[in-house]
C-alpha atoms as a PDB file:
ATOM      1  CA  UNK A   1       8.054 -76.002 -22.152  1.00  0.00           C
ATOM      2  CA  UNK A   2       9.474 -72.307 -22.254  1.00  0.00           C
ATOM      3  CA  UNK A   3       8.149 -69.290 -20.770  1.00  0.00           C
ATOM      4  CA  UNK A   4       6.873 -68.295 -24.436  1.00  0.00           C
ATOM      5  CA  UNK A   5       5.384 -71.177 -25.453  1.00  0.00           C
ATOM      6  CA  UNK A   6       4.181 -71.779 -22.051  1.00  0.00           C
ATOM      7  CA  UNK A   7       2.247 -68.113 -22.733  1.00  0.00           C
ATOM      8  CA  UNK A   8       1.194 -68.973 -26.139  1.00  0.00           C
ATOM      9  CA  UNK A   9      -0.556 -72.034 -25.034  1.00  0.00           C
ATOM     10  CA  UNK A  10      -2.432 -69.868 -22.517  1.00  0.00           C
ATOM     11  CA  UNK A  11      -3.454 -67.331 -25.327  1.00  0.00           C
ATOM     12  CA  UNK A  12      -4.504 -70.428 -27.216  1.00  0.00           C
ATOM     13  CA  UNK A  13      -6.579 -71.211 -24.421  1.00  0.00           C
ATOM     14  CA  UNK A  14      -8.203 -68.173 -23.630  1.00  0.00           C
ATOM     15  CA  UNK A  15      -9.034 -68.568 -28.244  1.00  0.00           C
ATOM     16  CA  UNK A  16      -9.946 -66.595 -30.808  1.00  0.00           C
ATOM     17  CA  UNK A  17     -13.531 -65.437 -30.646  1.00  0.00           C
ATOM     18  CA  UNK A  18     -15.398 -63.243 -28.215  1.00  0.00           C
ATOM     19  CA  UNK A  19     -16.005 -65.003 -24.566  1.00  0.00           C
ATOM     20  CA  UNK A  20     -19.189 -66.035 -23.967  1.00  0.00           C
ATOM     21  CA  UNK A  21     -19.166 -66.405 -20.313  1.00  0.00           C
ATOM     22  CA  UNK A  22     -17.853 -63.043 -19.740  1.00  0.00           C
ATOM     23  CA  UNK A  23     -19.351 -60.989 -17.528  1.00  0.00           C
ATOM     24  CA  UNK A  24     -18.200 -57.247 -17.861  1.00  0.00           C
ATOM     25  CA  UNK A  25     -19.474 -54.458 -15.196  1.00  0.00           C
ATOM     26  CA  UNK A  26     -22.504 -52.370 -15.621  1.00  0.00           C
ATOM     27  CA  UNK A  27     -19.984 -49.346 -16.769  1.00  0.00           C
ATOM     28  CA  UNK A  28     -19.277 -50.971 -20.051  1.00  0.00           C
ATOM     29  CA  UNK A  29     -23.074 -51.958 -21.286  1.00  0.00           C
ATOM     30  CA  UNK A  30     -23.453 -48.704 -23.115  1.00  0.00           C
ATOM     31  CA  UNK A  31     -20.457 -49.150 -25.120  1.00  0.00           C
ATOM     32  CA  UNK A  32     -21.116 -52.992 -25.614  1.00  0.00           C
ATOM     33  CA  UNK A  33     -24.335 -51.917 -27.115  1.00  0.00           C
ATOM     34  CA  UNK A  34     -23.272 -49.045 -29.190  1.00  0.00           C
ATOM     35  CA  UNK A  35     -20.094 -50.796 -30.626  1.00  0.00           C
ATOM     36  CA  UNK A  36     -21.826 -52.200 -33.213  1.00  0.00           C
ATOM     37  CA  UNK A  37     -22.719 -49.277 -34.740  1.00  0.00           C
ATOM     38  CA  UNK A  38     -19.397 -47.729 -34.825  1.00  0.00           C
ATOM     39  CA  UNK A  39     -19.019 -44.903 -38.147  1.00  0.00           C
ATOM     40  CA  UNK A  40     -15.905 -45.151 -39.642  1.00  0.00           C
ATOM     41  CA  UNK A  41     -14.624 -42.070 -41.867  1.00  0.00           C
ATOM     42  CA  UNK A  42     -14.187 -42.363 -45.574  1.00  0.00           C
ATOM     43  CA  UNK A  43     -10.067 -41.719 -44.846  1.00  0.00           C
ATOM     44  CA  UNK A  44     -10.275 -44.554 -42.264  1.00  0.00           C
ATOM     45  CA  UNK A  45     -11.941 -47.317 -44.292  1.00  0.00           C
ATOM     46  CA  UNK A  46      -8.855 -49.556 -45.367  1.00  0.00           C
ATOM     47  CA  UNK A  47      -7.590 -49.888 -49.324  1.00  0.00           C
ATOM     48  CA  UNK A  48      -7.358 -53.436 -51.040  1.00  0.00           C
ATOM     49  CA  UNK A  49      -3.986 -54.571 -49.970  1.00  0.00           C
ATOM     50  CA  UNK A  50      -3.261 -52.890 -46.751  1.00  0.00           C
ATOM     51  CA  UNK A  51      -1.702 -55.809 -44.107  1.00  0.00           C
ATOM     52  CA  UNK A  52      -3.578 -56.792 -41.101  1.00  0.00           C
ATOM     53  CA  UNK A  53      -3.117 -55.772 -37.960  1.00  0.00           C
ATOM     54  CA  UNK A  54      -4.842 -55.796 -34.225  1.00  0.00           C
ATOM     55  CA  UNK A  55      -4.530 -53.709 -31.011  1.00  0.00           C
ATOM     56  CA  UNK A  56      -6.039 -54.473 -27.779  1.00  0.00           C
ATOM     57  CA  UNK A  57      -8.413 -52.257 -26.162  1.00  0.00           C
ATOM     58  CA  UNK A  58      -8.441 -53.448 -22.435  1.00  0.00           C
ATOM     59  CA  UNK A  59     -10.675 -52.188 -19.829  1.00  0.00           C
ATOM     60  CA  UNK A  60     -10.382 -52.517 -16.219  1.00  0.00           C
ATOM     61  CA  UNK A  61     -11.077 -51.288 -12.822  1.00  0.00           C
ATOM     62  CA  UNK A  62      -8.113 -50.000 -11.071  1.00  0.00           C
ATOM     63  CA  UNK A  63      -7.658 -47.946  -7.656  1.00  0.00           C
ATOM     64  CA  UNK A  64      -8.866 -44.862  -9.440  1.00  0.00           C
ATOM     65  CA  UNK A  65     -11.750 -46.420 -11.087  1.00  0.00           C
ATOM     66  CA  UNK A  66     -12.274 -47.707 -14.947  1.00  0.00           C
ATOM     67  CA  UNK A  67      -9.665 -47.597 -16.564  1.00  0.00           C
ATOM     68  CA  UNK A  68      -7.866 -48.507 -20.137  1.00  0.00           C
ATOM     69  CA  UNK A  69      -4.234 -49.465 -20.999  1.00  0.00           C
ATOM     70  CA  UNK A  70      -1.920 -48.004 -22.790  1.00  0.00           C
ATOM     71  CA  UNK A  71       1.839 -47.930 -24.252  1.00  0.00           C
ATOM     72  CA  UNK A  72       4.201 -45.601 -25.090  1.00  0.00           C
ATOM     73  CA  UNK A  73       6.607 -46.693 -28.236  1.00  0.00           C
ATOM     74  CA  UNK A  74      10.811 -46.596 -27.968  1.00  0.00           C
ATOM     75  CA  UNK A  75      12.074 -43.468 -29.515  1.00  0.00           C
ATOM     76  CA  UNK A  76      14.263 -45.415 -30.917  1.00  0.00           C
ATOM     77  CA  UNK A  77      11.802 -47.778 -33.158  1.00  0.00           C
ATOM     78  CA  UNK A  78      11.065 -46.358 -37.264  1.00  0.00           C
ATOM     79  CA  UNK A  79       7.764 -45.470 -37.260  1.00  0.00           C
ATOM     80  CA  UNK A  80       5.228 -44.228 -34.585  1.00  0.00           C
ATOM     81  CA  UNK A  81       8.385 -43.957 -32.562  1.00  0.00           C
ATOM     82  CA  UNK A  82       7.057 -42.228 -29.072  1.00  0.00           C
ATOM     83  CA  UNK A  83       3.740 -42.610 -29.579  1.00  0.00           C
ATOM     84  CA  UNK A  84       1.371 -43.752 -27.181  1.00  0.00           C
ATOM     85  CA  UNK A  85      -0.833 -46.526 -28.179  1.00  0.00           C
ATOM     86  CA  UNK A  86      -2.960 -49.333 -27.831  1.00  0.00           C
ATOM     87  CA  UNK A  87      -0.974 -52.974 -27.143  1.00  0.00           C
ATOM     88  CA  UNK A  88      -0.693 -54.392 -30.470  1.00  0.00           C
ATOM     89  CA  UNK A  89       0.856 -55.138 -33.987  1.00  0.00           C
ATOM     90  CA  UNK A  90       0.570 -56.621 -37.317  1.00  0.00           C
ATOM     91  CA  UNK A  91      -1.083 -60.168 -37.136  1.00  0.00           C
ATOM     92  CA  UNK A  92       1.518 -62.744 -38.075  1.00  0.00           C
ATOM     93  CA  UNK A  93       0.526 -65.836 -39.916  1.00  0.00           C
ATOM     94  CA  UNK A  94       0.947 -67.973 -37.002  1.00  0.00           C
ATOM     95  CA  UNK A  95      -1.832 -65.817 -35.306  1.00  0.00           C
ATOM     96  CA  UNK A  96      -5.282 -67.523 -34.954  1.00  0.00           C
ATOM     97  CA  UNK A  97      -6.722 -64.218 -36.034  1.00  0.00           C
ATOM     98  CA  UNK A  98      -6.384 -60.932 -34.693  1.00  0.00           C
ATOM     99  CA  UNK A  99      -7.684 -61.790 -31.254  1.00  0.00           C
ATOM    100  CA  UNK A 100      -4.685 -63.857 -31.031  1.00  0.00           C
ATOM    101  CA  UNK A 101      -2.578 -61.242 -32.649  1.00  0.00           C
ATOM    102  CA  UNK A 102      -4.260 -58.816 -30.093  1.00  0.00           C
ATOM    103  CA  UNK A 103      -3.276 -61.200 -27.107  1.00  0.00           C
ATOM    104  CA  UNK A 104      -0.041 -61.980 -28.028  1.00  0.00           C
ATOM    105  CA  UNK A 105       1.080 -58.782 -29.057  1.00  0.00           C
ATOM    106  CA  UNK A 106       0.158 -57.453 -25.282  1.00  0.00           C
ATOM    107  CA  UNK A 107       1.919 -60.065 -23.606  1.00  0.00           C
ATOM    108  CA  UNK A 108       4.893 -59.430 -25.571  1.00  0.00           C
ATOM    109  CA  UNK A 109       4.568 -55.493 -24.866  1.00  0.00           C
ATOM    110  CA  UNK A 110       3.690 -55.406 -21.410  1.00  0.00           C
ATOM    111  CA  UNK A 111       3.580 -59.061 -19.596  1.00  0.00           C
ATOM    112  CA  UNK A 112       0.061 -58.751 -19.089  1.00  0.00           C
ATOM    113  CA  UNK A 113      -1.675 -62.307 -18.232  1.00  0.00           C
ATOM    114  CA  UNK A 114      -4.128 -63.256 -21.329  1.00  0.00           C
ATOM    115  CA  UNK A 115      -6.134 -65.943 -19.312  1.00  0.00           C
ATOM    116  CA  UNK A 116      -7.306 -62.532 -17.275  1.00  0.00           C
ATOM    117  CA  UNK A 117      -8.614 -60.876 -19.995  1.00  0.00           C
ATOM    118  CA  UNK A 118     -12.388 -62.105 -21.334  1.00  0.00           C
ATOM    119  CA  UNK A 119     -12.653 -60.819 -25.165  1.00  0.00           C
ATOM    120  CA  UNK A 120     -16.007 -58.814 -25.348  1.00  0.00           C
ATOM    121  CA  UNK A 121     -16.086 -57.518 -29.053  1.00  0.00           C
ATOM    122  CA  UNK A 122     -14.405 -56.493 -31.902  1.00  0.00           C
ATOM    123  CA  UNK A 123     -14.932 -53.158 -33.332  1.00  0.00           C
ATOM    124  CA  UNK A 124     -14.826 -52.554 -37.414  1.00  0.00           C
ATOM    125  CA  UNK A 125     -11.536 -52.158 -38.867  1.00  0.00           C
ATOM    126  CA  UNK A 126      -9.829 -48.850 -39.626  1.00  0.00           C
ATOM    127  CA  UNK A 127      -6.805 -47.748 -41.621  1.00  0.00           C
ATOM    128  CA  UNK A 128      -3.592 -46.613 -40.459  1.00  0.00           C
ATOM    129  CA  UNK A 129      -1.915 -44.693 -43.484  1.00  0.00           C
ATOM    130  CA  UNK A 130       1.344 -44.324 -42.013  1.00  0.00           C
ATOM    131  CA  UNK A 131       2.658 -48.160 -41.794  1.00  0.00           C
ATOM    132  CA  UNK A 132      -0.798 -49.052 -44.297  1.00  0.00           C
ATOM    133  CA  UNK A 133      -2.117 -51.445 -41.596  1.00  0.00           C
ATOM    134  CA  UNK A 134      -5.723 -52.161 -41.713  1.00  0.00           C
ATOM    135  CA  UNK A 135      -6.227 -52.523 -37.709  1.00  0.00           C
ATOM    136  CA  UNK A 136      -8.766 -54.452 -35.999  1.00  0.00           C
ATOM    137  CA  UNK A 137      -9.204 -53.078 -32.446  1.00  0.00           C
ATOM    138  CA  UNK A 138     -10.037 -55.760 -29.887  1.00  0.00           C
ATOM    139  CA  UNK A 139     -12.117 -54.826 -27.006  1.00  0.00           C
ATOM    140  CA  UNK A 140     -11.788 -56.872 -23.579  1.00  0.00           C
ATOM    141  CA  UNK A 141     -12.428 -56.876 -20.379  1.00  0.00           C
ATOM    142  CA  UNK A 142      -9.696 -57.393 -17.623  1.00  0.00           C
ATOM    143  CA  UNK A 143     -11.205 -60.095 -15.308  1.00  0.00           C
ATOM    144  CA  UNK A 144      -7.771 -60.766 -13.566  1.00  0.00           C
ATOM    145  CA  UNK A 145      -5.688 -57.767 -13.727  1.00  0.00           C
ATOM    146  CA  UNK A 146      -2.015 -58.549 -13.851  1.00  0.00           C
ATOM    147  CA  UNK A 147       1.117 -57.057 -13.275  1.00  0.00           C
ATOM    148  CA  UNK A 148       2.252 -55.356 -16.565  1.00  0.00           C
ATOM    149  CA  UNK A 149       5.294 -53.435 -17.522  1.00  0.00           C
ATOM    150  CA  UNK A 150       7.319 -52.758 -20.317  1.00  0.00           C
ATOM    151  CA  UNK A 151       8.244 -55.342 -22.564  1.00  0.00           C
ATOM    152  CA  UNK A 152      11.192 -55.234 -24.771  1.00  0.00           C
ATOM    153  CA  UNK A 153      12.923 -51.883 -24.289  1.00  0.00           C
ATOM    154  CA  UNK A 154      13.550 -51.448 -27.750  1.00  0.00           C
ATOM    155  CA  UNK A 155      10.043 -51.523 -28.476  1.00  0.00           C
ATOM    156  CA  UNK A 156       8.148 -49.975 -25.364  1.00  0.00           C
ATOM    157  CA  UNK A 157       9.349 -47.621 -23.285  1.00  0.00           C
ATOM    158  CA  UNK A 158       6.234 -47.116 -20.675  1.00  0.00           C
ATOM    159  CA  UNK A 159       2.804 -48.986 -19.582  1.00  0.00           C
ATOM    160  CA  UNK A 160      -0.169 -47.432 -17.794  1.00  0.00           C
ATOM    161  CA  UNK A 161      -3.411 -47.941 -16.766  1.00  0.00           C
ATOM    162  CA  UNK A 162      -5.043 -45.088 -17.424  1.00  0.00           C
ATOM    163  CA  UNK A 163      -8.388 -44.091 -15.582  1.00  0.00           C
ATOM    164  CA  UNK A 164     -11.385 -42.850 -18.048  1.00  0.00           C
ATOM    165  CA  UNK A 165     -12.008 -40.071 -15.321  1.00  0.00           C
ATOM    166  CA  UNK A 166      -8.327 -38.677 -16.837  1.00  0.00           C
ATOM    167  CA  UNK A 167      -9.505 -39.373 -20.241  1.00  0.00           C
ATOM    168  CA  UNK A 168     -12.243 -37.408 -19.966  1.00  0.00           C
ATOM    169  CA  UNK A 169     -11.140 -34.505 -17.643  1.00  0.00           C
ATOM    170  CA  UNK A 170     -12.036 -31.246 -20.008  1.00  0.00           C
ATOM    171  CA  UNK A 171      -8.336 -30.004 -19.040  1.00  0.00           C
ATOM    172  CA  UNK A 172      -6.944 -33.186 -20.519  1.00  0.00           C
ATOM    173  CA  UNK A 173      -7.984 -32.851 -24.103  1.00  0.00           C
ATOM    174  CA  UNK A 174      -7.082 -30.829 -26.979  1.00  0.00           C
ATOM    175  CA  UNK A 175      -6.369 -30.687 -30.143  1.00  0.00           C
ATOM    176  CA  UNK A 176      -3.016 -30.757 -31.908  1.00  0.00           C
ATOM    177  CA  UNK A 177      -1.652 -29.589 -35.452  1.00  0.00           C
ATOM    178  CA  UNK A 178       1.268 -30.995 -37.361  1.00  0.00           C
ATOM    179  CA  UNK A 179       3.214 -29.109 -39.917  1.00  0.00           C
ATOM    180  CA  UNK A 180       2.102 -31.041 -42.497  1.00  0.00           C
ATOM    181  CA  UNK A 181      -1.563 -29.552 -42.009  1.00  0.00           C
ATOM    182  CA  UNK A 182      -3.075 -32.337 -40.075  1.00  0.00           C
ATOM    183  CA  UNK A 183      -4.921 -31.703 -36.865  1.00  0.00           C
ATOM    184  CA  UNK A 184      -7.129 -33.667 -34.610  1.00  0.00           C
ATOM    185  CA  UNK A 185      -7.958 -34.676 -31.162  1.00  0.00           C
ATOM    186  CA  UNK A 186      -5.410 -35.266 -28.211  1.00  0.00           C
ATOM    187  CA  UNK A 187      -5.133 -36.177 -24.946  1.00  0.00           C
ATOM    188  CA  UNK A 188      -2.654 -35.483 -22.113  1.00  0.00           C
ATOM    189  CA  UNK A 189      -2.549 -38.051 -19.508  1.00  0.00           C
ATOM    190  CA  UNK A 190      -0.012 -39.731 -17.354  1.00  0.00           C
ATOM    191  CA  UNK A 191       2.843 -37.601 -18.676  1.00  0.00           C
ATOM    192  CA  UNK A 192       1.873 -38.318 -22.182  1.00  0.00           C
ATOM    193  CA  UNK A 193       0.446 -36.456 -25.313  1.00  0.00           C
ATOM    194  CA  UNK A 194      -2.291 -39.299 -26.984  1.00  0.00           C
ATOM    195  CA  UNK A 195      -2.417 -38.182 -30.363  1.00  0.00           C
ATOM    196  CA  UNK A 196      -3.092 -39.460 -33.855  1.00  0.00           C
ATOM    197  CA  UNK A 197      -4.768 -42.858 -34.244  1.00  0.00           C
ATOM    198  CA  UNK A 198      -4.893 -43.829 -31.296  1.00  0.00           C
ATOM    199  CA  UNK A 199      -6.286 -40.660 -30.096  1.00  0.00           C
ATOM    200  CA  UNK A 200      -8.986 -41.035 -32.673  1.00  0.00           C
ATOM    201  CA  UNK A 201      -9.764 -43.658 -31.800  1.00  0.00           C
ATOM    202  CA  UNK A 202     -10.395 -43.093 -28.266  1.00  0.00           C
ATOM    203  CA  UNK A 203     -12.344 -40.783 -29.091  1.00  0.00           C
ATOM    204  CA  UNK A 204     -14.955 -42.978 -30.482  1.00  0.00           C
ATOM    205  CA  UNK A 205     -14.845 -45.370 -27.202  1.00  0.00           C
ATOM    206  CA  UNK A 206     -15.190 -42.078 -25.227  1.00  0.00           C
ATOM    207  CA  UNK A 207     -18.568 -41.516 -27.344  1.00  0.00           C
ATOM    208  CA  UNK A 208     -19.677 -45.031 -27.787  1.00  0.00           C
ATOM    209  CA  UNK A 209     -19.278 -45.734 -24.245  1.00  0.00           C
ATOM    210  CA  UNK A 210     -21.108 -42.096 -23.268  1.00  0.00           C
ATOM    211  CA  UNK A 211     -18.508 -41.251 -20.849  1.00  0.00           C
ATOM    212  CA  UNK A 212     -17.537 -37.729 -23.067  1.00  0.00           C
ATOM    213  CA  UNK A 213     -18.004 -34.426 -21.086  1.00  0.00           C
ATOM    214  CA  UNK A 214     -18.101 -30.881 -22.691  1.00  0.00           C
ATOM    215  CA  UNK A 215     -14.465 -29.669 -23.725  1.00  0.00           C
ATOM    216  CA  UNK A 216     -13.254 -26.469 -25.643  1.00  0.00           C
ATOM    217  CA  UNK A 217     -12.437 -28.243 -29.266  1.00  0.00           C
ATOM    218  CA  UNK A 218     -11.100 -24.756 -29.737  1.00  0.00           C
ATOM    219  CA  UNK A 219      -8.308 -25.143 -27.901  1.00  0.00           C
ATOM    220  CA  UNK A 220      -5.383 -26.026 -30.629  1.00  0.00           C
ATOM    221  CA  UNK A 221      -1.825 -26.528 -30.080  1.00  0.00           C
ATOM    222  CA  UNK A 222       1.273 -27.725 -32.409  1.00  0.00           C
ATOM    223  CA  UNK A 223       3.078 -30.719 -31.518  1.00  0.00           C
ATOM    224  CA  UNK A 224       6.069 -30.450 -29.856  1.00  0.00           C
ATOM    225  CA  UNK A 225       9.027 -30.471 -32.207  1.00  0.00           C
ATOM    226  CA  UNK A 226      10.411 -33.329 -30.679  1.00  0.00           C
ATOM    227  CA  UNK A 227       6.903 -35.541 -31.399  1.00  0.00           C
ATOM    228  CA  UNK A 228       6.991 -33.898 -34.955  1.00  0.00           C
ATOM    229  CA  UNK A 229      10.551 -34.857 -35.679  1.00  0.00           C
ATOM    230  CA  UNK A 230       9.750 -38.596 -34.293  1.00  0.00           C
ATOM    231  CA  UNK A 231       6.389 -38.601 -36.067  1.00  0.00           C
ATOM    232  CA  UNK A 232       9.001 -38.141 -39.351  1.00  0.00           C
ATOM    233  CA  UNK A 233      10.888 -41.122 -39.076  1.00  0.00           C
ATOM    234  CA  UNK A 234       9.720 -44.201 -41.116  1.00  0.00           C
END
């Protein structure tokens, strides 16, 4: 058996639905409970047709406390190139789902082990406009943390576990504008700037999970001109 399909039998294993025998910390029963009742804007709700897609929303408890993980994309890749992010990616139809999709598309980004990770929930889906993806985010809970790094360097070019203490630091967050008119929230942690989607929605786990502190949503900056021009591509 390969290393591959040695991995995908362990993501089989681990399967498709939430884990029953899980048994998260204390930190995480707010947002367990609160999950289900997760708004999702009118421009988030995904259009008939949009292709399926999951991302993995993995906590754990690091050296510096709770924590989340997180990519940043190649500059090289078409779209989103740059961006930080959640592990994940369309669902392909080999997937069992987009747990599976979730699973396997973290393994493939940053080596992680899936038979460490207990699925806890999924949260509703929401739309990405830019590569129309409707995107189911999969929450879990890292029972076995495991080495991770980046995966194919075409495709990732950074992996960290970032602590929710940095997350929610008041002189982390901001909020950014793009020329085209958008704005919205943004964080800056471990050298990078967490914006768009994926800033959004950490945004609601911050909230759901009542870890938010007071922050100036006054304070406004434009993206860089070097995320703008990558944001372009695609």
């Amino acid at each position: 058996m390969t290393a591959r399909a040695g991995k995908q039998a362990d993501i089989d294993q681990v399967g498709t639905e939430v884990t029953s025998s899980a048994n998260p910390p204390p930190w995480l029963d707010r947002f367990l409970t609160e999950a289900p009742r997760m708004t999702v804007p009118s421009y988030m709700r995904p259009p008939d047709g949009a292709r399926p897609a999951a991302v993995l929303i993995l906590f754990g408890e690091g050296p510096q406390g709770p924590d989340v993980l997180l990519t940043q994309r190649a500059a090289t890749l078409s779209k989103h190139a740059g961006q930080p992010a959640f592990p994940g990616g369309r669902i392909d139809p080999t997937d069992d789902g987009p747990v599976a999709a979730a699973l396997r598309e973290a393994y493939e980004e940053t080596g992680l082990e899936p038979s460490g990770c207990d699925v806890l929930t999924t949260l509703p889906e929401l739309y990405l406009l830019r590569s129309n993806y409707r995107v189911t985010p999969v929450v879990a809970w890292w029972r076995e943390p495991s080495e991770v790094s980046p995966g194919h360097p075409g495709e990732v070019a950074a992996v960290a576990r970032v602590p929710l203490a940095e997350l929610t630091d008041p002189d982390n967050r901001l909020s950014v504008r793009h020329p085209s008119g958008y704005a919205g929230p943004a964080f800056r942690v471990r050298g990078m700037l967490v914006w768009g989607f994926t800033a959004g929605l950490m945004t609601q786990i911050l909230r759901l999970g009542g870890w938010e502190r007071p922050w100036d949503p006054d304070r406004t900056e434009d993206l860089p001109p070097d995320v703008v021009a990558l944001s372009a591509r695609g």
